[in-house]
PDB file of N, CA and C in Angstrom:
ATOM      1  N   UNK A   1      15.610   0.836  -4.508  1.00  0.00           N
ATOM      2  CA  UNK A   1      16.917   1.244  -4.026  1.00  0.00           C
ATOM      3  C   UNK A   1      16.814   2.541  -3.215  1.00  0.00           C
ATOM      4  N   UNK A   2      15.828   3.349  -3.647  1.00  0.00           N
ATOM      5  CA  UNK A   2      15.609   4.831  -3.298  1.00  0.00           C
ATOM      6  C   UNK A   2      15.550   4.443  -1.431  1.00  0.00           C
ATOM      7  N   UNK A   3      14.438   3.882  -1.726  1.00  0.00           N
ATOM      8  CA  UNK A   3      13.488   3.336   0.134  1.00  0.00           C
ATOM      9  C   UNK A   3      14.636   2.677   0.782  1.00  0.00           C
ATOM     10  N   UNK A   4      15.671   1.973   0.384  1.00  0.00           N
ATOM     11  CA  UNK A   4      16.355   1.044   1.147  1.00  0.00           C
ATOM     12  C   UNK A   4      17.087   1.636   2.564  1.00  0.00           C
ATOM     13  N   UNK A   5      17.907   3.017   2.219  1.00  0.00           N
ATOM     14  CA  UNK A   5      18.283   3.645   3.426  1.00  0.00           C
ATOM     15  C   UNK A   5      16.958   4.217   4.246  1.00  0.00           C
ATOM     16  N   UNK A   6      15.829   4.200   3.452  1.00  0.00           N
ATOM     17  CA  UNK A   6      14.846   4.964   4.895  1.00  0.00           C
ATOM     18  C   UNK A   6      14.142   4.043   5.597  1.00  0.00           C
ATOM     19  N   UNK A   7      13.996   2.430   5.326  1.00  0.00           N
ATOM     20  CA  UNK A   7      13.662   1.737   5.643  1.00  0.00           C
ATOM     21  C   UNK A   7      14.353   0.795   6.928  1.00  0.00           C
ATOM     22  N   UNK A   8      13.392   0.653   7.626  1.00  0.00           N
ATOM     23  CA  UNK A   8      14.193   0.127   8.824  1.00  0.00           C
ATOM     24  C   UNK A   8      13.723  -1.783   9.332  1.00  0.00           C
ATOM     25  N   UNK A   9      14.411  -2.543   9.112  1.00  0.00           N
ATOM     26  CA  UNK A   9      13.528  -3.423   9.759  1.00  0.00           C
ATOM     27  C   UNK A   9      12.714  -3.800  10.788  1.00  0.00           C
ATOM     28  N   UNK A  10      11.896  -4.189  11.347  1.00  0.00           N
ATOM     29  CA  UNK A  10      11.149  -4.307  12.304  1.00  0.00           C
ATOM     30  C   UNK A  10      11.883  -5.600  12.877  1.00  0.00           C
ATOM     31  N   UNK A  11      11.480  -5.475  14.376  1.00  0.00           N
ATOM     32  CA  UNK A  11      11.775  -6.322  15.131  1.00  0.00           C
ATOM     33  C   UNK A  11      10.543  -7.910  14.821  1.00  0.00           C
ATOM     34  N   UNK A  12      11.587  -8.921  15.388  1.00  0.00           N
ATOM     35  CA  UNK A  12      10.302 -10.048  15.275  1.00  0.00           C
ATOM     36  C   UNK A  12       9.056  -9.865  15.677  1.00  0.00           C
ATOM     37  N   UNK A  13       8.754  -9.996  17.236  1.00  0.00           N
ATOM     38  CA  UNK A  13       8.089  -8.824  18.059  1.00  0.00           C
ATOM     39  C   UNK A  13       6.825  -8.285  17.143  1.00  0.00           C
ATOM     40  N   UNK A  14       7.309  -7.128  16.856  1.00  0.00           N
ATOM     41  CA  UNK A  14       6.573  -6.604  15.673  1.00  0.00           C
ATOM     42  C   UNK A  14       5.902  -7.208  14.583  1.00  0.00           C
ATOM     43  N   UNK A  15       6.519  -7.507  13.693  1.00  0.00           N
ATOM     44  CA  UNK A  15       6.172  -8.364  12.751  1.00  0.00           C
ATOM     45  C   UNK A  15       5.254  -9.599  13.445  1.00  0.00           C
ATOM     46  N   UNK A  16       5.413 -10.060  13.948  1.00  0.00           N
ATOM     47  CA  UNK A  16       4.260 -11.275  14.580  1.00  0.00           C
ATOM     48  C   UNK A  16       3.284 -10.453  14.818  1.00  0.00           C
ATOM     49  N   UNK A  17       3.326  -9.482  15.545  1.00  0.00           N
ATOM     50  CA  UNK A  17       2.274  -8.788  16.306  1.00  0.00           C
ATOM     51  C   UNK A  17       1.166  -8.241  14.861  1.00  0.00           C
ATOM     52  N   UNK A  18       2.151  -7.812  14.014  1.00  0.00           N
ATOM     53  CA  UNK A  18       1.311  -6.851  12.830  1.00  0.00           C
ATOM     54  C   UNK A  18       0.655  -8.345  11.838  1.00  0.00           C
ATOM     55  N   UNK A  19       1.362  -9.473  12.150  1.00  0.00           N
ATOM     56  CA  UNK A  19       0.694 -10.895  11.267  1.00  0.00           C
ATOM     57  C   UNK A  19      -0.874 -11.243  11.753  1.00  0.00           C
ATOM     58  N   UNK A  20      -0.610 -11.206  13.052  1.00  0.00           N
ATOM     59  CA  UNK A  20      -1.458 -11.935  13.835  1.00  0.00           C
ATOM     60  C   UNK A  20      -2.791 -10.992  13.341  1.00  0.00           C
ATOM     61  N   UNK A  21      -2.480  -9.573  13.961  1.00  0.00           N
ATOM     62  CA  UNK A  21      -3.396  -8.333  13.484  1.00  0.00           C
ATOM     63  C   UNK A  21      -4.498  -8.762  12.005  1.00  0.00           C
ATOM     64  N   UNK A  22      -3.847  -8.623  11.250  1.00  0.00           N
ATOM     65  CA  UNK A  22      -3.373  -8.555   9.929  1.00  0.00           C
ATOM     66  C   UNK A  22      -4.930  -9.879   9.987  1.00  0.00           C
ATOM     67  N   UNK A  23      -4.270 -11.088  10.358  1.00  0.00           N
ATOM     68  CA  UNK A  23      -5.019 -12.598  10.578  1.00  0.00           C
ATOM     69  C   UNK A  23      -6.341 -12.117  11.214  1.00  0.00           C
ATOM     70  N   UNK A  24      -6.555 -11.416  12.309  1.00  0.00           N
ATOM     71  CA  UNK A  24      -7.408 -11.010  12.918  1.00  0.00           C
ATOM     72  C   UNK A  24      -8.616 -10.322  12.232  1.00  0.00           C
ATOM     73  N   UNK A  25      -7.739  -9.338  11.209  1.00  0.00           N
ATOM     74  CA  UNK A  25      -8.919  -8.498  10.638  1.00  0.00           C
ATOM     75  C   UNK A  25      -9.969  -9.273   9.521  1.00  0.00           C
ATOM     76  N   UNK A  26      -8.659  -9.994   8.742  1.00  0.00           N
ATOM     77  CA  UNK A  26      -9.344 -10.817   7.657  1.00  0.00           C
ATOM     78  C   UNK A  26     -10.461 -11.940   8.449  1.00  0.00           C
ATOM     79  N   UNK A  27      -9.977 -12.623   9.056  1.00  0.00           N
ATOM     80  CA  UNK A  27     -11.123 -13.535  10.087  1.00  0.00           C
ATOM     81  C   UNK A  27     -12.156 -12.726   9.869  1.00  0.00           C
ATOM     82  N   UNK A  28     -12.619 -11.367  10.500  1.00  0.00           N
ATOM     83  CA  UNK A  28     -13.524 -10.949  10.902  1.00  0.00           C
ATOM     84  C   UNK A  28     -13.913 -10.362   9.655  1.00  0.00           C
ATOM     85  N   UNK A  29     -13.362  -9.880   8.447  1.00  0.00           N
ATOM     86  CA  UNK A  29     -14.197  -9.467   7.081  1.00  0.00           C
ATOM     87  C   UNK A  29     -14.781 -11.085   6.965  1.00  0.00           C
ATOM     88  N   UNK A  30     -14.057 -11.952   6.749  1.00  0.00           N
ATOM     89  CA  UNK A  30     -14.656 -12.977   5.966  1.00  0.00           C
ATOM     90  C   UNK A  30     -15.955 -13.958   6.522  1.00  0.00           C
ATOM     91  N   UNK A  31     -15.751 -13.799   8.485  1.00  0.00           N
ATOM     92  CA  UNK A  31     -17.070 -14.004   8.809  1.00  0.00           C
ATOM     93  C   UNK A  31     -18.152 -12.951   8.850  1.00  0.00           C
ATOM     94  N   UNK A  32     -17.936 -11.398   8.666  1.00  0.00           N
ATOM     95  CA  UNK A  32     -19.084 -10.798   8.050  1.00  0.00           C
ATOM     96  C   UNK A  32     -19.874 -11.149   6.852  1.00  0.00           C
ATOM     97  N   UNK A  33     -18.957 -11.369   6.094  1.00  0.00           N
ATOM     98  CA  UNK A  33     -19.428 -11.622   4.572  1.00  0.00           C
ATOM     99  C   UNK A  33     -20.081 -12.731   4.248  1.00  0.00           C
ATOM    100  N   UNK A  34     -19.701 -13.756   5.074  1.00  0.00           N
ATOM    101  CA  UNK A  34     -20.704 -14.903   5.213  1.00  0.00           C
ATOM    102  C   UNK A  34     -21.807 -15.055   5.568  1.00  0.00           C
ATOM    103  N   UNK A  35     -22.125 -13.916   6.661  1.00  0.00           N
ATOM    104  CA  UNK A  35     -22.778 -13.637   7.465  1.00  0.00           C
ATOM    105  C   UNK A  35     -23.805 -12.477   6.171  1.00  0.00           C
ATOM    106  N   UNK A  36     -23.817 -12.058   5.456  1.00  0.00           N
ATOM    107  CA  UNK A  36     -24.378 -11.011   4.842  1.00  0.00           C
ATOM    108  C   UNK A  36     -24.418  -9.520   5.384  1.00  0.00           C
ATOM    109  N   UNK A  37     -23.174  -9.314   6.488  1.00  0.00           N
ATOM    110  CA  UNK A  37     -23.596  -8.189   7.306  1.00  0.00           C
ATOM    111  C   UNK A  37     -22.162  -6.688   6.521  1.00  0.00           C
ATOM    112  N   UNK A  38     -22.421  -6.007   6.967  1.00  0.00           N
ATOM    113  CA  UNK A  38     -22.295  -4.584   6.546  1.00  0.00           C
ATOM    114  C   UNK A  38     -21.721  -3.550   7.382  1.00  0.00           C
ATOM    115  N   UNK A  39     -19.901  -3.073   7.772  1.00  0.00           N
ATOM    116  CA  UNK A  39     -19.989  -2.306   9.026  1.00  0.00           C
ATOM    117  C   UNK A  39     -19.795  -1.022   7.949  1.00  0.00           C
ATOM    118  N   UNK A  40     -20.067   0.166   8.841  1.00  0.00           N
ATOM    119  CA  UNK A  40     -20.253   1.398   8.473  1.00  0.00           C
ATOM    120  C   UNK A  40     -20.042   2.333   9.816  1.00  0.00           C
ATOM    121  N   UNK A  41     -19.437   3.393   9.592  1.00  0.00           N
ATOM    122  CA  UNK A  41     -19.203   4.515  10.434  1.00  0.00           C
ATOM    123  C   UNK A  41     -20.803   5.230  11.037  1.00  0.00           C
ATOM    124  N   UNK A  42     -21.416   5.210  11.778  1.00  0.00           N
ATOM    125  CA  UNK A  42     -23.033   5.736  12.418  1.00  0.00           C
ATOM    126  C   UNK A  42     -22.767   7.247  12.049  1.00  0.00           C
ATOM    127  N   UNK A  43     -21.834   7.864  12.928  1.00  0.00           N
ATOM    128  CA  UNK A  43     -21.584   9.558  13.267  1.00  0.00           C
ATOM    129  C   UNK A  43     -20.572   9.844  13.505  1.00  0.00           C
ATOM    130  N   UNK A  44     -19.960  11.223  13.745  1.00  0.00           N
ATOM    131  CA  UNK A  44     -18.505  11.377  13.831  1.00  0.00           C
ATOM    132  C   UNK A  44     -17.773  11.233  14.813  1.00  0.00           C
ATOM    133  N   UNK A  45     -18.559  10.850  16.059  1.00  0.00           N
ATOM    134  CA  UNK A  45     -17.458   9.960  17.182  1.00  0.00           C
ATOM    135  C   UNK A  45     -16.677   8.476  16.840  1.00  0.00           C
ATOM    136  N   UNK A  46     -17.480   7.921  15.477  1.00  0.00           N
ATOM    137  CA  UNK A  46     -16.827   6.803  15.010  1.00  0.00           C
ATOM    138  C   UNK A  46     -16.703   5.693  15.899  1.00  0.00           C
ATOM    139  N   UNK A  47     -18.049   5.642  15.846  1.00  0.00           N
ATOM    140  CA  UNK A  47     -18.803   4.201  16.405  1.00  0.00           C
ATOM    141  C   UNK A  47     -19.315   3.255  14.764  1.00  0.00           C
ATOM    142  N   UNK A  48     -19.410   2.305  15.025  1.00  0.00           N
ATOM    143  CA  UNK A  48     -19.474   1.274  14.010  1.00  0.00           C
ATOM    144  C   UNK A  48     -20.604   0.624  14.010  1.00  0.00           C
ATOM    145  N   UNK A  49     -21.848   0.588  13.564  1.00  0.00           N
ATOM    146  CA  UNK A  49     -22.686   0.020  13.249  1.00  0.00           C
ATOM    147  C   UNK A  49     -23.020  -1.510  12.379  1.00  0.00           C
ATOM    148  N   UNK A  50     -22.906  -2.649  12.926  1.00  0.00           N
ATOM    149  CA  UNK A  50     -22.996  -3.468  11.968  1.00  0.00           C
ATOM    150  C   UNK A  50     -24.632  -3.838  11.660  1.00  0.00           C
ATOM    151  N   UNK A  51     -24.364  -4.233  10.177  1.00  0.00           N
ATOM    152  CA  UNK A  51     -26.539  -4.352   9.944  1.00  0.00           C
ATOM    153  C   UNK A  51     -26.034  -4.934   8.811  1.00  0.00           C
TER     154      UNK A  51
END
């Protein structure tokens, strides 16, 4: 009840956009993991190393 006034709905728009995302990321954990592979941060420019 607290959240209800600070909460705003999102447009459709949005919401599709953040699903699809959302669809996107899991795809790509679950073909790592199949894959046996591993991402990790290299250095602090925050480049991604997969191994």
């Amino acid at each position: 009840l607290f959240n209800e006034g600070y909460t705003r709905s999102l447009s459709y728009l949005k919401q599709y956009r953040i699903r699809k995302d959302i669809k996107l990321i899991h795809s790509i954990r679950r073909k790592l993991r199949q894959a046996h592979r591993i991402i990790r941060v290299t250095d602090k420019s925050g480049v991604f190393h997969v191994g």
